[in-house]
C-alpha atoms as a PDB file:
ATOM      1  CA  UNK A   1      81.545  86.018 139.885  1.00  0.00           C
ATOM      2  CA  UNK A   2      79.083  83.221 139.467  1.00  0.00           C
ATOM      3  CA  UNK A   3      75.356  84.673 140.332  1.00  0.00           C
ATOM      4  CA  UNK A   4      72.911  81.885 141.362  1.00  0.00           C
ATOM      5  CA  UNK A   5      69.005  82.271 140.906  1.00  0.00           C
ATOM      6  CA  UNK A   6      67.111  80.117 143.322  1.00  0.00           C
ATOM      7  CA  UNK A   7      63.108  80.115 142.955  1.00  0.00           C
ATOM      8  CA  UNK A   8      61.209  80.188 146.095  1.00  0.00           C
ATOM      9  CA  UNK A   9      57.493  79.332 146.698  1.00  0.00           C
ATOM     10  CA  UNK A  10      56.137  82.963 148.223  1.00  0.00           C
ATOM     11  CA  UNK A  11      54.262  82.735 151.289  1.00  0.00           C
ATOM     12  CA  UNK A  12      51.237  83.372 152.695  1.00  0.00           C
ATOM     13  CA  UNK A  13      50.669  87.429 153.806  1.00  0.00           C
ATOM     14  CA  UNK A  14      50.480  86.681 157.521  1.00  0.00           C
ATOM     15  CA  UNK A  15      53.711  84.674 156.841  1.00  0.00           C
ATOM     16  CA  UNK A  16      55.725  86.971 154.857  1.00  0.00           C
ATOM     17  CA  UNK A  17      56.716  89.067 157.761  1.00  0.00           C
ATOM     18  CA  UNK A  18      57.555  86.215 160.145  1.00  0.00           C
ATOM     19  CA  UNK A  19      59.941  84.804 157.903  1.00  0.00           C
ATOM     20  CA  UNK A  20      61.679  88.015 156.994  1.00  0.00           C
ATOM     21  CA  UNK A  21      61.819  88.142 160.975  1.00  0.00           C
ATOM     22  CA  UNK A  22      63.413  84.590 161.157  1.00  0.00           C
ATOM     23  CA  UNK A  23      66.008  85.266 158.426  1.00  0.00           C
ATOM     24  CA  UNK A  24      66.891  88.987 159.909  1.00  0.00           C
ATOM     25  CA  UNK A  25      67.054  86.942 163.621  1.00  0.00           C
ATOM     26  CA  UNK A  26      69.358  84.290 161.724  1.00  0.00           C
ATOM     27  CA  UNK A  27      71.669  86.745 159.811  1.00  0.00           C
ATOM     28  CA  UNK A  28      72.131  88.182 163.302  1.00  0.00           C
ATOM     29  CA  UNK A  29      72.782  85.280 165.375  1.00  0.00           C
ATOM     30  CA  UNK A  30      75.387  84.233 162.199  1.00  0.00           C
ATOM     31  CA  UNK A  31      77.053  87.481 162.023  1.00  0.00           C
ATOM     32  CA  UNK A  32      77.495  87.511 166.150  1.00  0.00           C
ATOM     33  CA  UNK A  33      79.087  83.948 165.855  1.00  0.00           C
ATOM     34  CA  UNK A  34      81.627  84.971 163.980  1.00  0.00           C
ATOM     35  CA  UNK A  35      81.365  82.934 161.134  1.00  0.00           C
ATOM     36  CA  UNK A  36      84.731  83.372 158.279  1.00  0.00           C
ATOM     37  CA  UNK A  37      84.900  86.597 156.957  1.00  0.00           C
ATOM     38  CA  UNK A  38      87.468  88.069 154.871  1.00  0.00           C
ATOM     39  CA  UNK A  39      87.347  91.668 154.171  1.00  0.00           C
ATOM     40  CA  UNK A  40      89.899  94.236 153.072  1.00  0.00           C
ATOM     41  CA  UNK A  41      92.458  91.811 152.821  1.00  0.00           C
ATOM     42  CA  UNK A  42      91.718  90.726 157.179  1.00  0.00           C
ATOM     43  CA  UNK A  43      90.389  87.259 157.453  1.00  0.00           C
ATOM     44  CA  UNK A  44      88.996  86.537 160.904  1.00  0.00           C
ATOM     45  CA  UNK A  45      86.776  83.327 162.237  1.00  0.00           C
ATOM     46  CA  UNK A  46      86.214  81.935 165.453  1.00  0.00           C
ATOM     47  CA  UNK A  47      90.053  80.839 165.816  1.00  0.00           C
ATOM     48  CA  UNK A  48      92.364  83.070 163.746  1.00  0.00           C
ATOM     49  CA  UNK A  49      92.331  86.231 162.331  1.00  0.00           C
ATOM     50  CA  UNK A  50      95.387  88.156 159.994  1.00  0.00           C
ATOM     51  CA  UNK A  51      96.109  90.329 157.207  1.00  0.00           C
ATOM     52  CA  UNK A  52      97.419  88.600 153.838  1.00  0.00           C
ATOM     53  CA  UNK A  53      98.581  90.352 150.513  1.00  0.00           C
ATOM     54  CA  UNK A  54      97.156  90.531 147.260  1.00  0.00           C
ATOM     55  CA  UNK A  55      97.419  88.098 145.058  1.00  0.00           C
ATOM     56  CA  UNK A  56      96.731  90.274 141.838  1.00  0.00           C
ATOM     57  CA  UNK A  57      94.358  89.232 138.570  1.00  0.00           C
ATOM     58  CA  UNK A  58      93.602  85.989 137.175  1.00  0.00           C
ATOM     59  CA  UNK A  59      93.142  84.249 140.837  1.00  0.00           C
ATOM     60  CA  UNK A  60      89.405  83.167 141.770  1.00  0.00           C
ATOM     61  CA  UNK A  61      88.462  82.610 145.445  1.00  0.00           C
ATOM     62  CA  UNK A  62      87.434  79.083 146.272  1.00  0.00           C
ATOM     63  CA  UNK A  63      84.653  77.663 148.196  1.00  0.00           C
ATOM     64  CA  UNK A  64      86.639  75.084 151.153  1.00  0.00           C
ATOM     65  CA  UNK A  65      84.389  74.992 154.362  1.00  0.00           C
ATOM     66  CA  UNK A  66      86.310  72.826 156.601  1.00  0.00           C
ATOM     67  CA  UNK A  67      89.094  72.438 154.264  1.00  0.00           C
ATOM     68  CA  UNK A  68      91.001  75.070 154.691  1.00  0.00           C
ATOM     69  CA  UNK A  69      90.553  79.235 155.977  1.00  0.00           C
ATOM     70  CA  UNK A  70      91.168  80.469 152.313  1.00  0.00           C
ATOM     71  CA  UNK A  71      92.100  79.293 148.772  1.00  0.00           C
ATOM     72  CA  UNK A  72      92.217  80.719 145.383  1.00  0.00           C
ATOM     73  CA  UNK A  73      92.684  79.120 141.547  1.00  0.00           C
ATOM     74  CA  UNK A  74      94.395  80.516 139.105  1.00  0.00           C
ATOM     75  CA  UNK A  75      92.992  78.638 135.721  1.00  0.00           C
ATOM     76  CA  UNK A  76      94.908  80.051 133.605  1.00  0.00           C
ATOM     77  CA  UNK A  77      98.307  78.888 135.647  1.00  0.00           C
ATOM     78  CA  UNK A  78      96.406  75.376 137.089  1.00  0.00           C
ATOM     79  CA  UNK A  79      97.806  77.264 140.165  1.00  0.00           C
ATOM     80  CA  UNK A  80      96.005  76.837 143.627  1.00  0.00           C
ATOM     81  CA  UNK A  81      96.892  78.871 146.820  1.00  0.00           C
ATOM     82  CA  UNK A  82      95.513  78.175 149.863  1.00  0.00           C
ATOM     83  CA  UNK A  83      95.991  79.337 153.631  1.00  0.00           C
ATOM     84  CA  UNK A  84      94.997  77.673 156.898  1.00  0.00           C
ATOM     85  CA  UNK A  85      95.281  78.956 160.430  1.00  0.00           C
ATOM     86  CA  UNK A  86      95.059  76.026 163.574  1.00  0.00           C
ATOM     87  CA  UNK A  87      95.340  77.237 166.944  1.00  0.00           C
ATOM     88  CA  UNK A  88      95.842  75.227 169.673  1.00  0.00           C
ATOM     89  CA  UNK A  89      98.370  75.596 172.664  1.00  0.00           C
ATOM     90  CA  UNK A  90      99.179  71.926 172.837  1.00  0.00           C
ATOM     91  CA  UNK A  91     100.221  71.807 169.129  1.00  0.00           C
ATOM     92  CA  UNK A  92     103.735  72.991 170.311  1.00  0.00           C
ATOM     93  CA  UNK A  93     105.110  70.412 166.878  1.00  0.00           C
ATOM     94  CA  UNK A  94     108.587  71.091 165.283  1.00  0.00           C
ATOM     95  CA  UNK A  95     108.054  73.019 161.494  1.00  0.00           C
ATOM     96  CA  UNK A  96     109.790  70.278 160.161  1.00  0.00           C
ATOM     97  CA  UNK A  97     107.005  67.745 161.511  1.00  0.00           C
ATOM     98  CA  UNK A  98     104.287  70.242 160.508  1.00  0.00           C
ATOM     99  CA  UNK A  99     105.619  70.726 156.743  1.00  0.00           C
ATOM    100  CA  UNK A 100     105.847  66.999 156.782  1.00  0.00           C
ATOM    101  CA  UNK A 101     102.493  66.223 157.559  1.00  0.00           C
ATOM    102  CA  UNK A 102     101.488  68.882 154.434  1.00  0.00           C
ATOM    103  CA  UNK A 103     103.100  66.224 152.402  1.00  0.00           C
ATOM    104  CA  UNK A 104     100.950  63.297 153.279  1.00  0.00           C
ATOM    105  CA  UNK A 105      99.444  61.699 149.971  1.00  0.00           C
ATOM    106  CA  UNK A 106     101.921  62.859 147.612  1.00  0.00           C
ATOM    107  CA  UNK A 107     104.470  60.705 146.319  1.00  0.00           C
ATOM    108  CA  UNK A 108     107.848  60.448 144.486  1.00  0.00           C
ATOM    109  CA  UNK A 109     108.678  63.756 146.956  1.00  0.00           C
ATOM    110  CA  UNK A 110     111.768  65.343 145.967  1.00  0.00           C
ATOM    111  CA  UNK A 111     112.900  68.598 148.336  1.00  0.00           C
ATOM    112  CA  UNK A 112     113.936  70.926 145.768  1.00  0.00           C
ATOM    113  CA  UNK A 113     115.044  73.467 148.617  1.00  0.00           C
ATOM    114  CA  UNK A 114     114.479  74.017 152.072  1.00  0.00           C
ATOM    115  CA  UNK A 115     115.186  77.054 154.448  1.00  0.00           C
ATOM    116  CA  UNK A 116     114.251  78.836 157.238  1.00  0.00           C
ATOM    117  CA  UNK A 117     112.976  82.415 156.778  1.00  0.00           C
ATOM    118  CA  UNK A 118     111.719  85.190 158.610  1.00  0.00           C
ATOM    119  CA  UNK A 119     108.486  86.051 158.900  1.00  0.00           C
ATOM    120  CA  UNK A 120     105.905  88.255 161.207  1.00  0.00           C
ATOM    121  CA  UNK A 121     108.778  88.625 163.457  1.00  0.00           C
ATOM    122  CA  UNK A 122     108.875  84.721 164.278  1.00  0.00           C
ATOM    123  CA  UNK A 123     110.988  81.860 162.822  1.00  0.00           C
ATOM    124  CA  UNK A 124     108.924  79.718 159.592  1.00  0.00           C
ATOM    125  CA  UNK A 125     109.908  77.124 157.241  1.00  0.00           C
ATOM    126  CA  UNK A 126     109.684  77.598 153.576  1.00  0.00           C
ATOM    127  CA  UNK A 127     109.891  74.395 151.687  1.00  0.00           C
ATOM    128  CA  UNK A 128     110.062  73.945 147.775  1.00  0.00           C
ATOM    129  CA  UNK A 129     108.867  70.071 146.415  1.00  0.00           C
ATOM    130  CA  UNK A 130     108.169  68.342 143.493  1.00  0.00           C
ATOM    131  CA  UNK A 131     105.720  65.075 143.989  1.00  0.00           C
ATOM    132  CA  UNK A 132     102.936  63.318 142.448  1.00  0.00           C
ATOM    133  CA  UNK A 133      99.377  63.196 143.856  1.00  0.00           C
ATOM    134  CA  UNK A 134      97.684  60.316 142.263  1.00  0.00           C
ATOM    135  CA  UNK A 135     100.466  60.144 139.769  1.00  0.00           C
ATOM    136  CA  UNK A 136      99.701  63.401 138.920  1.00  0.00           C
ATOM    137  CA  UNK A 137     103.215  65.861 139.328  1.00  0.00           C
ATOM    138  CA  UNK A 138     102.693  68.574 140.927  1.00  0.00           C
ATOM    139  CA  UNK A 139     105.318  71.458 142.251  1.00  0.00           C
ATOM    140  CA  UNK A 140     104.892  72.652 145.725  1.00  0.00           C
ATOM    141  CA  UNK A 141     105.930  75.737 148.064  1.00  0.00           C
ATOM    142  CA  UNK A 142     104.936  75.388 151.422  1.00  0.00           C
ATOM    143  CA  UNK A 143     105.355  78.104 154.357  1.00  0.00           C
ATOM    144  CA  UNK A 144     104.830  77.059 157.973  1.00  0.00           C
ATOM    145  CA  UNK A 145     104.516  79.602 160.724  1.00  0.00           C
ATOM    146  CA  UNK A 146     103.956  78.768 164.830  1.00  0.00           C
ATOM    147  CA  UNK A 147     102.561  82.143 166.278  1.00  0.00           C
ATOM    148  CA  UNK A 148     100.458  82.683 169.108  1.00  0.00           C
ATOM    149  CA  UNK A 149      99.707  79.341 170.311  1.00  0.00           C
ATOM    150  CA  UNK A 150      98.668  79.107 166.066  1.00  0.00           C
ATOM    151  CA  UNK A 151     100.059  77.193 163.502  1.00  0.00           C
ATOM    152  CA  UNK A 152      99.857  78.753 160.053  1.00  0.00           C
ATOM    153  CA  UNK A 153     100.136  76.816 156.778  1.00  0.00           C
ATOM    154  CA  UNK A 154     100.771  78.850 153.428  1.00  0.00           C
ATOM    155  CA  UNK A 155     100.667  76.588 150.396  1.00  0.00           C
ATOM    156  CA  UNK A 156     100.703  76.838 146.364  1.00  0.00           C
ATOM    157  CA  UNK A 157     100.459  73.708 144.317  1.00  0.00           C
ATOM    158  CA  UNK A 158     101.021  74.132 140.224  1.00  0.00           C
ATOM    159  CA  UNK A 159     101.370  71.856 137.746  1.00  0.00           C
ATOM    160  CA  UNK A 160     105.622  71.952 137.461  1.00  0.00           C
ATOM    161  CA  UNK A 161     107.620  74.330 135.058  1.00  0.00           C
ATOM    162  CA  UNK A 162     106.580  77.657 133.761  1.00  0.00           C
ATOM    163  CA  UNK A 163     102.946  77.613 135.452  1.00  0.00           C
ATOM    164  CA  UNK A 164     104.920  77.030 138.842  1.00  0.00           C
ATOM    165  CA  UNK A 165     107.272  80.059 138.140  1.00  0.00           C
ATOM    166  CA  UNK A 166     104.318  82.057 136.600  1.00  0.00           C
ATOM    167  CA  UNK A 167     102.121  81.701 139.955  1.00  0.00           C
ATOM    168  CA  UNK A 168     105.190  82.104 142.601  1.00  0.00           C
ATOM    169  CA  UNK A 169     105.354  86.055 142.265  1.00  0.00           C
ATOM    170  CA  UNK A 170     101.812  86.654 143.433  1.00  0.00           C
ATOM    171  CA  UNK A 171     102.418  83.639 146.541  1.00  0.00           C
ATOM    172  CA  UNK A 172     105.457  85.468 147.564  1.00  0.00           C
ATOM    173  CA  UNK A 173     103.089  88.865 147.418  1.00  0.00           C
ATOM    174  CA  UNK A 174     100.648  87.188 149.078  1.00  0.00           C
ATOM    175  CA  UNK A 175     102.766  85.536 151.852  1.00  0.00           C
ATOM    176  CA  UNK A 176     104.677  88.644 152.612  1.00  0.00           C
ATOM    177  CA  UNK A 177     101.334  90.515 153.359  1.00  0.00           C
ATOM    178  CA  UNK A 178     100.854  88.504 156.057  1.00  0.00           C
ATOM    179  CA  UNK A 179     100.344  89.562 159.602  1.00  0.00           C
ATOM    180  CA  UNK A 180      98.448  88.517 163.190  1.00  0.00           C
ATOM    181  CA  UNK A 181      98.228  92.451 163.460  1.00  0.00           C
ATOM    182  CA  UNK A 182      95.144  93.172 162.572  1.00  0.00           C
ATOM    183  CA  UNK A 183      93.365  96.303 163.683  1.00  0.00           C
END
C-alpha cells in the first residue's frame, strides 16, 4: 500500500474550524452521492453494484476513474484484471457485438476458443484470444454478461504462455464470485 504525505500550509485559528466544517460537509455530500466503493468484496456506484470473488495474493488494486469499475495487476504475472459494469436499457447489443467491441485496438486477433457459459443465472460469452496491442502480444479472456438492463465486461490480459495460465485460476475465482445479489 503506497502511503502519500502531502504538506499543507495550517491556517489561521478562526479558520481552522471552518475548514474542518467544509471538508466534514464535503465527505458527506461525497459519501451521499454514492461515489465507487468496494467493500467486502460488493462494489456499488451510481450505476451498478455486485459481489465478485477473490482474487488471492500477489494482485494490487488499480487506480482507473473513468476507465473502468475495477482493475487489479499482478506484477509478478504482467497479469491485469479488470471489471466494468454499463447499464443502459437501450444497449439491448448481441454478446458477440459486445466482446467484439472489447477487441478494438488489438491486432493479429486469433480466437483461441469461444463458448457460451452460464453465469448469475443468465446466458454470457466467454472468449479466449491471442492479439497484439501496439505489436505487443498479449493473451486475452474476456466474459460478457447482459443483466438487468446492464452489460458486464470481465477481462484479463497477460503477456501469453505460462503468465497467462499462472493468472487464469484466480480470474476464474474471481469471475465465479460474481453476483447482482447484493445484500
Amino acid at each position: 500500500m503506497e502511503i502519500r504525505t502531502y504538506t499543507a500550509a495550517v491556517p489561521a485559528p478562526g479558520r481552522a474550524i471552518s475548514a474542518l466544517l467544509r471538508c466534514v460537509v464535503l465527505t458527506a455530500l461525497v459519501t451521499a452521492c454514492g461515489g465507487p466503493t468496494l467493500q467486502s468484496g460488493v462494489f456499488r456506484d451510481a450505476e451498478a453494484h455486485y459481489r465478485i470473488g477473490d482474487l488471492g495474493p500477489g494482485w494490487s488494486r488499480l487506480s482507473v476513474a473513468g476507465q473502468n469499475d475495477l482493475a487489479w495487476h499482478n506484477e509478478s504475472l504482467g497479469a491485469i484484471v479488470q471489471l466494468n459494469a454499463t447499464c443502459d436499457p437501450s444497449r439491448d447489443v448481441p454478446l458477440t457485438a459486445l466482446t467484439n467491441h472489447l477487441l478494438i485496438g488489438f491486432r493479429e486477433r486469433e480466437i483461441v476458443e469461444q463458448e457460451f457459459v452460464s453465469m448469475d443465472a443468465r446466458e454470457a460469452l466467454r472468449t479466449h484470444a491471442v492479439a497484439t496491442l501496439d505489436g505487443v502480444p498479449r493473451e486475452l479472456l474476456f466474459v460478457v454478461l447482459k443483466k438487468d438492463d446492464c452489460v458486464y465486461d470481465f477481462a484479463l490480459i497477460t503477456p501469453p504462455g505460462t503468465p497467462f495460465s499462472g493468472a487464469q485460476p484466480a480470474f476464474e475465482h474471481f469471475v465465479s464470485g460474481f453476483t447482482t445479489e447484493v445484500q
